[in-house]
N, C-alpha and C. Protein backbone atom coordinates (compact mmCIF):
# COMPACT_ATOMS: atom_id res chain seq x y z
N UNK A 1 19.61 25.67 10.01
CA UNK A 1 18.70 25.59 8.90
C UNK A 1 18.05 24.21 8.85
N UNK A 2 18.36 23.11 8.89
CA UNK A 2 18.01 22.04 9.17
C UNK A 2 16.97 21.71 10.15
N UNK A 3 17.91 21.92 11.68
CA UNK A 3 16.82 21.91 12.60
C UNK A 3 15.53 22.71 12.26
N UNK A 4 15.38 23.95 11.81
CA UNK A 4 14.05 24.80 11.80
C UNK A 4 13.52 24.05 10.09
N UNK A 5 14.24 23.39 9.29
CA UNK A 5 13.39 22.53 8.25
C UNK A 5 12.58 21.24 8.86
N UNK A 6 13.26 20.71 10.01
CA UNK A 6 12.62 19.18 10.86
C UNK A 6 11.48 19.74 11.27
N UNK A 7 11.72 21.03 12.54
CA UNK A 7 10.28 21.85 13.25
C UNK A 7 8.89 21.94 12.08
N UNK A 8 9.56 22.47 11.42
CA UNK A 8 8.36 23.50 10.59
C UNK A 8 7.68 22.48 9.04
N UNK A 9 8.07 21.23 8.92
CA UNK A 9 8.08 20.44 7.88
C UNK A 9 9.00 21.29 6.13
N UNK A 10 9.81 22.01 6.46
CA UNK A 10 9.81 22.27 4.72
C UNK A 10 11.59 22.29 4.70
N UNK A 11 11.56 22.17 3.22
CA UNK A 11 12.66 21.38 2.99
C UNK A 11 14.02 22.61 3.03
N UNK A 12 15.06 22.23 3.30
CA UNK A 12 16.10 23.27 3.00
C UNK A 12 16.40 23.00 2.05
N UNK A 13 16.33 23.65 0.58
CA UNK A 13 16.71 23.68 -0.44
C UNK A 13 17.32 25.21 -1.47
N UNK A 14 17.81 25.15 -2.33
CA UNK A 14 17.44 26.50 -2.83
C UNK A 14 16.52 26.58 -3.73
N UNK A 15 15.83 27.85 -3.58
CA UNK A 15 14.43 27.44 -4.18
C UNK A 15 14.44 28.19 -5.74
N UNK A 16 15.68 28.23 -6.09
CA UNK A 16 15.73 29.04 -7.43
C UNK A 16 16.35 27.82 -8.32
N UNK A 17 16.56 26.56 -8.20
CA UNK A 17 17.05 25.75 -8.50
C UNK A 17 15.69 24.52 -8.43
N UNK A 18 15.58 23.83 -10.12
CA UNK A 18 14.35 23.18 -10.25
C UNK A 18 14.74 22.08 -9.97
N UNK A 19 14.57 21.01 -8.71
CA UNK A 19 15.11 19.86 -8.03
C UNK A 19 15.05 19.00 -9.32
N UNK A 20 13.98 18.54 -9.57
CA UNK A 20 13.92 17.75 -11.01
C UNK A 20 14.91 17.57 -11.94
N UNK A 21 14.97 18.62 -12.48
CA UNK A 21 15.91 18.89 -13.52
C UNK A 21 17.75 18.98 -12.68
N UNK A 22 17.63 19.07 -11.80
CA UNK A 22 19.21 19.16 -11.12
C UNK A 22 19.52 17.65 -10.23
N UNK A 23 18.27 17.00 -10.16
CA UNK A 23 18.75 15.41 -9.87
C UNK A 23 18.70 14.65 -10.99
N UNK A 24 18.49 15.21 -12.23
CA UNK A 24 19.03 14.29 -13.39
C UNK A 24 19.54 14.86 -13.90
N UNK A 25 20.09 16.38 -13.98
CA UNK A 25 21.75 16.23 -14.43
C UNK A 25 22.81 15.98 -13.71
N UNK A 26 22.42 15.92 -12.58
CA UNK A 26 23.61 15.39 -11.26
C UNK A 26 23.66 13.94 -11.64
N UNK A 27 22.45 12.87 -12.09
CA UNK A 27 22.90 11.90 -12.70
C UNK A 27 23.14 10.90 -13.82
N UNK A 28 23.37 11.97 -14.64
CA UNK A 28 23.48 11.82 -16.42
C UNK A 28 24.67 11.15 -16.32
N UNK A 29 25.76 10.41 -15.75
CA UNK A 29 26.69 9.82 -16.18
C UNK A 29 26.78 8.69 -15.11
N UNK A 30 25.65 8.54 -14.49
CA UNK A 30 25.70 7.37 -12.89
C UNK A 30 25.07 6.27 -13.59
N UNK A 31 25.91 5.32 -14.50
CA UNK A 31 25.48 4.30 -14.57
C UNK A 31 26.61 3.14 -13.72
N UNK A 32 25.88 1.94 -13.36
CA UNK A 32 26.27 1.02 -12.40
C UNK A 32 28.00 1.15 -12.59
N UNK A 33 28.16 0.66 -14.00
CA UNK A 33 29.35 0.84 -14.19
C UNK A 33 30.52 2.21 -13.85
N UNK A 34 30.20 2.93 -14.04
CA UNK A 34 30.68 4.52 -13.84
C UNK A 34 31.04 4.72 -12.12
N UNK A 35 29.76 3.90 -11.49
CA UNK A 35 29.86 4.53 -10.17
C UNK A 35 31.21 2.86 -9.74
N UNK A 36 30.94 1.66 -10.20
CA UNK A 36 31.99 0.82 -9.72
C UNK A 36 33.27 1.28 -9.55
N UNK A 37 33.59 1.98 -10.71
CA UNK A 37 35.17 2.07 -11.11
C UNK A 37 35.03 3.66 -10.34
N UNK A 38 34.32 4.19 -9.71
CA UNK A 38 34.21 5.67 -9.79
C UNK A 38 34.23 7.18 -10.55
N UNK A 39 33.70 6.63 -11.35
CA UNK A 39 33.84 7.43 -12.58
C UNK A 39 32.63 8.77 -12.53
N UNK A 40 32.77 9.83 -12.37
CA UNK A 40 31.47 10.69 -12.04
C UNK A 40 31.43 11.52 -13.40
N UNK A 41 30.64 12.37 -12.90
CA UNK A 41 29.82 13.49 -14.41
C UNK A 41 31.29 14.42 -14.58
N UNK A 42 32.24 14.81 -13.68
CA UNK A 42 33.65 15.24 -13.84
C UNK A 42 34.43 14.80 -14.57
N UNK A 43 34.52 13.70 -14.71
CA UNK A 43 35.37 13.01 -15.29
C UNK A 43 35.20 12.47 -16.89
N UNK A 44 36.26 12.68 -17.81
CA UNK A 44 36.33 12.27 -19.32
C UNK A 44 35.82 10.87 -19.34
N UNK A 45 34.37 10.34 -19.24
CA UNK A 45 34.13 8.76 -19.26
C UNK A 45 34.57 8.39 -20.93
N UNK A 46 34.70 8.92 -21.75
CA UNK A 46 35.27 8.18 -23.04
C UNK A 46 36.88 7.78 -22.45
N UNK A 47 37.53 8.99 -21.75
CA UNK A 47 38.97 8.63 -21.21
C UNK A 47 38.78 7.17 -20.55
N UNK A 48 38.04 6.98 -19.69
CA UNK A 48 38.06 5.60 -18.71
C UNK A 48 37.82 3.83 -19.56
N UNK A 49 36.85 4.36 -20.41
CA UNK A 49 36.57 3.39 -21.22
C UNK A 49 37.43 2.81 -21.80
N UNK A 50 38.40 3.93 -23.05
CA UNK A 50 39.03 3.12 -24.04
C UNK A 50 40.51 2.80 -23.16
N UNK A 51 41.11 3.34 -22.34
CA UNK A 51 42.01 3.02 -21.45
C UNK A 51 41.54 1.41 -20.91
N UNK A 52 42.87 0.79 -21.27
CA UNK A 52 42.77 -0.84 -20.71
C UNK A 52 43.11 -0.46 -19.71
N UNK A 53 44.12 0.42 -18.95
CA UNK A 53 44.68 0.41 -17.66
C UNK A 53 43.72 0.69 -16.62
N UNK A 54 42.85 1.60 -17.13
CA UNK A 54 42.14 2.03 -15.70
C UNK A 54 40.98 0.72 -15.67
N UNK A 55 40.77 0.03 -16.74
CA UNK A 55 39.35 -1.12 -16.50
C UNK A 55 40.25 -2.48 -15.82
N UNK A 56 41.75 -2.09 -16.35
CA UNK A 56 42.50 -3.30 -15.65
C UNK A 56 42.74 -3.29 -14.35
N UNK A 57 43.41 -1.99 -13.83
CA UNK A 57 43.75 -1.57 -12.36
C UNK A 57 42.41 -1.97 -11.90
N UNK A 58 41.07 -1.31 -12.34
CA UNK A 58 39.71 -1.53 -11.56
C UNK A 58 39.45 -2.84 -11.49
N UNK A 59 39.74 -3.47 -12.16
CA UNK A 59 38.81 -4.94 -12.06
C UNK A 59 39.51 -5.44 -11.58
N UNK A 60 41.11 -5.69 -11.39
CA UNK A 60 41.77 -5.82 -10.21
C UNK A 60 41.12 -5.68 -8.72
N UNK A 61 41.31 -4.19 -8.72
CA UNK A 61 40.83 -3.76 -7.13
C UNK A 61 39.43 -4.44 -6.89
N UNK A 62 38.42 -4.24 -7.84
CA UNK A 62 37.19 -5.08 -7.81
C UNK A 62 36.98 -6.45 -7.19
N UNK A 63 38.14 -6.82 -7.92
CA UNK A 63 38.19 -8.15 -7.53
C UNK A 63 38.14 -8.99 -6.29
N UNK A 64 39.60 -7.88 -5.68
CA UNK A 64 39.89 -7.88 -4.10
C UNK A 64 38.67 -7.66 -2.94
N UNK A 65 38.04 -6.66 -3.98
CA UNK A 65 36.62 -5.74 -3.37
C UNK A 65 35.37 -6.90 -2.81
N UNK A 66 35.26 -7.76 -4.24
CA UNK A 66 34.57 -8.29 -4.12
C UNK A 66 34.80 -9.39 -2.86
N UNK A 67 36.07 -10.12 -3.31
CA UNK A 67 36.80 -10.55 -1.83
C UNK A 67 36.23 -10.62 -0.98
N UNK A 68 36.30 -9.22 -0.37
CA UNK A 68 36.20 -8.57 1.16
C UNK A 68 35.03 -8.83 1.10
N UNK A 69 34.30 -8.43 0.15
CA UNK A 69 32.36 -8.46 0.56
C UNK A 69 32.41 -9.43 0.74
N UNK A 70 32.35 -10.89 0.21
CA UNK A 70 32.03 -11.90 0.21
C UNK A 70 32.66 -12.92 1.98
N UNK A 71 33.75 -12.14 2.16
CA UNK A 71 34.27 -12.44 3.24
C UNK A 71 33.57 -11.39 4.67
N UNK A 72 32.88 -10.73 4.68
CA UNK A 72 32.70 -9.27 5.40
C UNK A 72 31.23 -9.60 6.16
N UNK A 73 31.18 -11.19 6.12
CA UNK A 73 29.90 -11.71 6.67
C UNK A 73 30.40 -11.95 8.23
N UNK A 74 31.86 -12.48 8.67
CA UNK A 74 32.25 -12.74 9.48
C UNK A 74 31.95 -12.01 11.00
N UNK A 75 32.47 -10.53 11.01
CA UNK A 75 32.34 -9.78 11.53
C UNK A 75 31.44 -8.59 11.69
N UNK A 76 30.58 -8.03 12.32
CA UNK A 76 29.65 -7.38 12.51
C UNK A 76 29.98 -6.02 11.24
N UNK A 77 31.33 -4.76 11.81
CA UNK A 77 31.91 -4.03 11.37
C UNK A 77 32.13 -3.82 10.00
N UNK A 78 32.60 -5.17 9.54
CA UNK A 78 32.82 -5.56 7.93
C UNK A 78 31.24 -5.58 7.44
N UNK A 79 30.50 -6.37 8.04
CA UNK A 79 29.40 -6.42 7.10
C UNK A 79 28.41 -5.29 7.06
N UNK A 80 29.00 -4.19 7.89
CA UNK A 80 28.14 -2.92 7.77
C UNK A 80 29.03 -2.25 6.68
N UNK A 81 30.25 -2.40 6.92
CA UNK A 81 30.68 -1.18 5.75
C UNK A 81 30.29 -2.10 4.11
N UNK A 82 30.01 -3.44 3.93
CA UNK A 82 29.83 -4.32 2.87
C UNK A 82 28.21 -3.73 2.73
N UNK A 83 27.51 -3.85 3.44
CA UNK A 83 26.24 -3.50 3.04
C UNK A 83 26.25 -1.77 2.73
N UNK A 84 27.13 -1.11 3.26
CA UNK A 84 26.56 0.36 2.89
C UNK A 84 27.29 0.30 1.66
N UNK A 85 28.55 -0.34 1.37
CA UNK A 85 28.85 -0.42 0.06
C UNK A 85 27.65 -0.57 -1.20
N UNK A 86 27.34 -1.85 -0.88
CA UNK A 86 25.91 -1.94 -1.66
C UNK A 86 25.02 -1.36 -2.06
N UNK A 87 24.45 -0.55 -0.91
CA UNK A 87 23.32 0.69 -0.66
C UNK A 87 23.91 1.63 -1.78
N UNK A 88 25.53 2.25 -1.17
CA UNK A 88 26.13 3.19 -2.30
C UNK A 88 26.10 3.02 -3.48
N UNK A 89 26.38 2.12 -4.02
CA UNK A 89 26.40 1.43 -5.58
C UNK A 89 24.96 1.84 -6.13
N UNK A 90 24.15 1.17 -5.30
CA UNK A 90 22.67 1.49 -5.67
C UNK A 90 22.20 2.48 -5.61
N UNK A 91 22.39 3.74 -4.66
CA UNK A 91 21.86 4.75 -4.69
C UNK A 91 22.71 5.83 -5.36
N UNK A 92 23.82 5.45 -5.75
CA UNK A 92 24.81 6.48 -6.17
C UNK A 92 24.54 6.61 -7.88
N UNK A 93 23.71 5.55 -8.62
CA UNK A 93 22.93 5.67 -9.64
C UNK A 93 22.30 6.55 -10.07
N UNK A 94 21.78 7.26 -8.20
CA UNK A 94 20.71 8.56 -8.93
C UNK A 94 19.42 7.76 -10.13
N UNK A 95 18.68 8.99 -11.14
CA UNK A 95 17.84 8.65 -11.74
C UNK A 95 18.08 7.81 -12.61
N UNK A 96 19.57 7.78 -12.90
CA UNK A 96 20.04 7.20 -13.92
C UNK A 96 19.17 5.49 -14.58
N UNK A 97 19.33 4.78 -13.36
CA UNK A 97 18.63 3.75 -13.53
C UNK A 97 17.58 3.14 -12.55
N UNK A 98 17.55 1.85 -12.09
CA UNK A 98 16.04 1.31 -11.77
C UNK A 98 15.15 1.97 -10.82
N UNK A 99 16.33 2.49 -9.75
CA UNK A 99 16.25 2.83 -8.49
C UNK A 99 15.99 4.69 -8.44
N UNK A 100 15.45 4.94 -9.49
CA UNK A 100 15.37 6.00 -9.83
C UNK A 100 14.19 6.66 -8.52
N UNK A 101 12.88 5.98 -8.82
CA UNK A 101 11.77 6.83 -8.13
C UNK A 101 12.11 6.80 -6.24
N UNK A 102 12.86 5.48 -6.05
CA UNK A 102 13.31 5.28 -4.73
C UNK A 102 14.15 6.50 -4.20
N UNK A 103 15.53 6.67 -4.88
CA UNK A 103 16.32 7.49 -4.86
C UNK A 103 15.57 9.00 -4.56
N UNK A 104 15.14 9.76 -6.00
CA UNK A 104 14.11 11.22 -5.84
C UNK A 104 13.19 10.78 -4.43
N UNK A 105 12.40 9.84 -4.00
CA UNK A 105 11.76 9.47 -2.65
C UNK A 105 12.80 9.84 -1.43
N UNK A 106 14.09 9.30 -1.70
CA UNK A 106 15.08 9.77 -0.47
C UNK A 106 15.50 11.00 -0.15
N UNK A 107 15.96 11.42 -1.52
CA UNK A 107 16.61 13.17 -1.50
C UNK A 107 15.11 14.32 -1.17
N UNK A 108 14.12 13.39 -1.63
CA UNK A 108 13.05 14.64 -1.29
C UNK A 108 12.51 14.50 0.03
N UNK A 109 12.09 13.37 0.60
CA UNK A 109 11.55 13.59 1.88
C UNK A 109 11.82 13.21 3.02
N UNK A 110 13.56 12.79 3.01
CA UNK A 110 14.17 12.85 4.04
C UNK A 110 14.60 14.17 4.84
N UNK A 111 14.91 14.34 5.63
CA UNK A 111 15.12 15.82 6.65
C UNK A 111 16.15 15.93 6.14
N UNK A 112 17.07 15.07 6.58
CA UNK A 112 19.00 15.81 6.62
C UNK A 112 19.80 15.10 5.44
N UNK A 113 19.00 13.33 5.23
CA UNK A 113 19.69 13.06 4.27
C UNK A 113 19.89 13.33 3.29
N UNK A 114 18.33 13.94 2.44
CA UNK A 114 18.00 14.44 1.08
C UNK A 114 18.57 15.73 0.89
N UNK A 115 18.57 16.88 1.41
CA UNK A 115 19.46 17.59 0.92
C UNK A 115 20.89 17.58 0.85
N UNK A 116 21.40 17.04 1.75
CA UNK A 116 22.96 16.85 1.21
C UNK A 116 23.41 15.53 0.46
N UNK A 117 22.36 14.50 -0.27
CA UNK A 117 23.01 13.57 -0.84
C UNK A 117 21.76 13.81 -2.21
N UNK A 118 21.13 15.59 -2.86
CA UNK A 118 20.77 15.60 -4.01
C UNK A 118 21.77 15.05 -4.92
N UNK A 119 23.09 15.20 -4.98
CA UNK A 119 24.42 15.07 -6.01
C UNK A 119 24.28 13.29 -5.98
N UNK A 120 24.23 12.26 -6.61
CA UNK A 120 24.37 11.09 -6.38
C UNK A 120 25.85 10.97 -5.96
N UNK A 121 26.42 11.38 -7.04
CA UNK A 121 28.04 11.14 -6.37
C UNK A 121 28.72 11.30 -5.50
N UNK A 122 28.02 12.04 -4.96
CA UNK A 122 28.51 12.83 -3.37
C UNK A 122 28.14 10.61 -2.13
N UNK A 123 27.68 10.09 -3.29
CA UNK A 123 27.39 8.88 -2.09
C UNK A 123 28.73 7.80 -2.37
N UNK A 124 29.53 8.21 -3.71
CA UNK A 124 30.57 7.65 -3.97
C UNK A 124 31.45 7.75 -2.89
N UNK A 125 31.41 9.09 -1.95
CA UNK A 125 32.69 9.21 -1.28
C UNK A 125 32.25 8.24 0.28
N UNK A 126 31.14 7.68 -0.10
CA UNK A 126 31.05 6.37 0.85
C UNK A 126 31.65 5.21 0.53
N UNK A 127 31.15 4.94 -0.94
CA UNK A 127 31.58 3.66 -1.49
C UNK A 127 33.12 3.80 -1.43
N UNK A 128 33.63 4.49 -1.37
CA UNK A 128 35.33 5.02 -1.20
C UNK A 128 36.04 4.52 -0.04
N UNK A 129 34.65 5.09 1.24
CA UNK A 129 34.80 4.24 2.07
C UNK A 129 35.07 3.13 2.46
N UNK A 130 34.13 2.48 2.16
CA UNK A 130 33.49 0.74 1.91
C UNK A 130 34.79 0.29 1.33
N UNK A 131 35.36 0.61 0.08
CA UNK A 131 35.47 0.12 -1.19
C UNK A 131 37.72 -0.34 0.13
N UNK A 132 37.48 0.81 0.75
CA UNK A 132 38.72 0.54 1.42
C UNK A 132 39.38 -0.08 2.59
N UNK A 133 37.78 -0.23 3.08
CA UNK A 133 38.24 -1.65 3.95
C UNK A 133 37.86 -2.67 3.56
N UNK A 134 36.98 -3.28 2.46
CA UNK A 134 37.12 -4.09 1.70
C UNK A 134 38.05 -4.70 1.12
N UNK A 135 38.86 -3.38 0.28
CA UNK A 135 39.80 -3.77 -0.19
C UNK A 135 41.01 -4.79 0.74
N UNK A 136 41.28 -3.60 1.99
CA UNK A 136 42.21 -4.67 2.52
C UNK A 136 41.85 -6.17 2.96
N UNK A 137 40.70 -6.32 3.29
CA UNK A 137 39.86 -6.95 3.65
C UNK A 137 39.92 -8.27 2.84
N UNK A 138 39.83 -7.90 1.49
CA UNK A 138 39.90 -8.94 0.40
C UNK A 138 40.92 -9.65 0.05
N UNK A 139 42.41 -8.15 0.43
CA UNK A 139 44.34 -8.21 0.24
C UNK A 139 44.21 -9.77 1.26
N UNK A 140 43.79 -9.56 2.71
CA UNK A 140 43.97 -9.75 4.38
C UNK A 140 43.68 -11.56 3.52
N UNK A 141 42.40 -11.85 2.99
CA UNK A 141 41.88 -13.41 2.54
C UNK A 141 42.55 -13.93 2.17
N UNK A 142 42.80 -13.13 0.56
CA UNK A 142 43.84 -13.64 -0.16
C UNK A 142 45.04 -14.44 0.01
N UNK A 143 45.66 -13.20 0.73
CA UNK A 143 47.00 -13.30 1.56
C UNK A 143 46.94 -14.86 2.30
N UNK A 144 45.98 -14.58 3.29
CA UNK A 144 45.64 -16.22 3.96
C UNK A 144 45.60 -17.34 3.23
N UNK A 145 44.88 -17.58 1.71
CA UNK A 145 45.31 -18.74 1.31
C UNK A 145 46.27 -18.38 0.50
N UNK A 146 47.22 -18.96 0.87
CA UNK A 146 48.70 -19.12 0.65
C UNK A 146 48.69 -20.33 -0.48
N UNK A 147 49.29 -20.24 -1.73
CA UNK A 147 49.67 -21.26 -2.44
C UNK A 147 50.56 -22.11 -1.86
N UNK A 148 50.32 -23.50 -2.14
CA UNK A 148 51.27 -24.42 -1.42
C UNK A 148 52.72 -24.57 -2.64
N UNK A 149 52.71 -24.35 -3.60
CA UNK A 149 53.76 -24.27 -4.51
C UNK A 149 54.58 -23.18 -4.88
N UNK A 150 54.01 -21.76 -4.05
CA UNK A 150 54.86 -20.98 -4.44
C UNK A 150 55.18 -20.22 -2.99
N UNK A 151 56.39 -20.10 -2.67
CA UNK A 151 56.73 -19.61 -1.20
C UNK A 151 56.09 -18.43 -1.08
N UNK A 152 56.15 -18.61 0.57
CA UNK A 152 55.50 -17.38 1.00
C UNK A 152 56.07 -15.64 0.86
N UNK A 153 57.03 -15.84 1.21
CA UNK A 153 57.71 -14.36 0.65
C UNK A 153 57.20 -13.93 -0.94
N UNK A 154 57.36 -14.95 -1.58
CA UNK A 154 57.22 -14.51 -2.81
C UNK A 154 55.62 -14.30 -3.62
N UNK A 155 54.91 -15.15 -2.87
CA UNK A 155 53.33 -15.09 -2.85
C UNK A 155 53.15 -13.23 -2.79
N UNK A 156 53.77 -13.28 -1.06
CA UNK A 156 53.24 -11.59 -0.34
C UNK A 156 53.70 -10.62 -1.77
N UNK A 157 54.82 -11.06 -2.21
CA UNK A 157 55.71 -9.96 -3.01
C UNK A 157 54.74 -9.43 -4.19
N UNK A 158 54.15 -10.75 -4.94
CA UNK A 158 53.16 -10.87 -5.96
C UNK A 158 51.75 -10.08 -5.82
N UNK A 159 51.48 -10.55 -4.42
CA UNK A 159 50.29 -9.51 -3.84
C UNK A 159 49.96 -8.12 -3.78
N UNK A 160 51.42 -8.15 -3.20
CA UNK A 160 52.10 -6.45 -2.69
C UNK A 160 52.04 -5.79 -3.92
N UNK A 161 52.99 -6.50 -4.82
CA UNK A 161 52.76 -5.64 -6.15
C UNK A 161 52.12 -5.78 -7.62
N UNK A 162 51.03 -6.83 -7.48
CA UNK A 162 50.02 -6.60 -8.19
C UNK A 162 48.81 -5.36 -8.07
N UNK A 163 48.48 -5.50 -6.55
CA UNK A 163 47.60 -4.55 -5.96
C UNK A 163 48.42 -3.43 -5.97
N UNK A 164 49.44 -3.33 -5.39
CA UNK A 164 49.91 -1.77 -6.11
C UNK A 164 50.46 -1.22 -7.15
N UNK A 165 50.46 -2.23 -8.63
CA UNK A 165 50.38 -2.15 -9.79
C UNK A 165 48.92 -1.42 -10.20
N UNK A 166 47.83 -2.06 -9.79
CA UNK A 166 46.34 -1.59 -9.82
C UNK A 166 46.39 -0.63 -9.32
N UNK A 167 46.44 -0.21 -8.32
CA UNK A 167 46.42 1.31 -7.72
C UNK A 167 47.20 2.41 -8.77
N UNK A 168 48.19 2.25 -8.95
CA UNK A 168 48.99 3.33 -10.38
C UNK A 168 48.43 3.27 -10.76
N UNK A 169 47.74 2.35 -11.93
CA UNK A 169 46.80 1.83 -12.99
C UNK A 169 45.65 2.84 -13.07
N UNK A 170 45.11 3.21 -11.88
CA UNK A 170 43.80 3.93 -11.56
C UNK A 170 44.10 5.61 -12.00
């Protein structure tokens, strides 16, 4: 179906379904925030909000996240999954916000990409990606600077189970 949509110029879509109206309810709950912590149109977002644990576990992992990006310049590998991270964040917005007319520009007149990434969230399970070799990525830095006042066993221990304090948390 694809290939004969590339040949013939027209889109594979279903055509009983008004694109418009189904790329902004696919992204009625994709704000920047929502898509950081991963939070989609599935999910109870009043639950995520008033919960300290899940903004704590997240901004935790965030943290690490950010880490890795900031470190993910080093190596070729890292700074591709850091930049598609980025891309994801941004495009996983959907209409929701700035990147709105860009976004409807991608899903509509790309060949293969636009129909399978109409759902914005469906680009989360990239940032998922990203978000996990980052993460270690950020653990891997951390880890490296070593406090000079507090031993090393006990540094790793702190690491080990802060970050997998955050992970429950989620």
């Amino acid at each position: 179906m694809y290939v004969g949509s590339i040949l013939f110029g027209a889109q594979a879509s279903q055509h009983n379904i008004n694109v418009t109206e189904t790329l902004m309810l696919f992204s009625r709950n994709s704000s920047i925030e929502n898509v950081l912590y991963t939070i989609s149109y599935w999910y109870d977002v009043r639950l995520a909000y008033t919960s300290t644990d899940v903004l704590g576990g997240g901004g935790v992992l965030l943290f690490f996240i950010g880490i890795g990006f900031l470190g993910s310049y080093k190596r070729p590998i890292h700074l591709f999954f850091g930049l598609l991270g980025v891309g994801s964040i941004i495009f996983a917005t959907g209409t929701y916000e700035w990147v709105a007319t860009a976004f409807v520009a991608l899903v509509t007149y790309t060949p293969l990409i636009g129909p399978m990434f109409r759902d914005p969230n469906k680009l989360v399970g990239l940032l998922i990606v990203s978000y996990s070799l980052l993460l270690s990525l950020g653990i891997g830095i951390v880890d490296a600077r070593q406090s000079k006042a507090i031993p090393r066993p006990i540094y790793r221990g702190i690491l080990f189970i802060g970050s997998f304090v955050a992970l429950i948390l989620l």
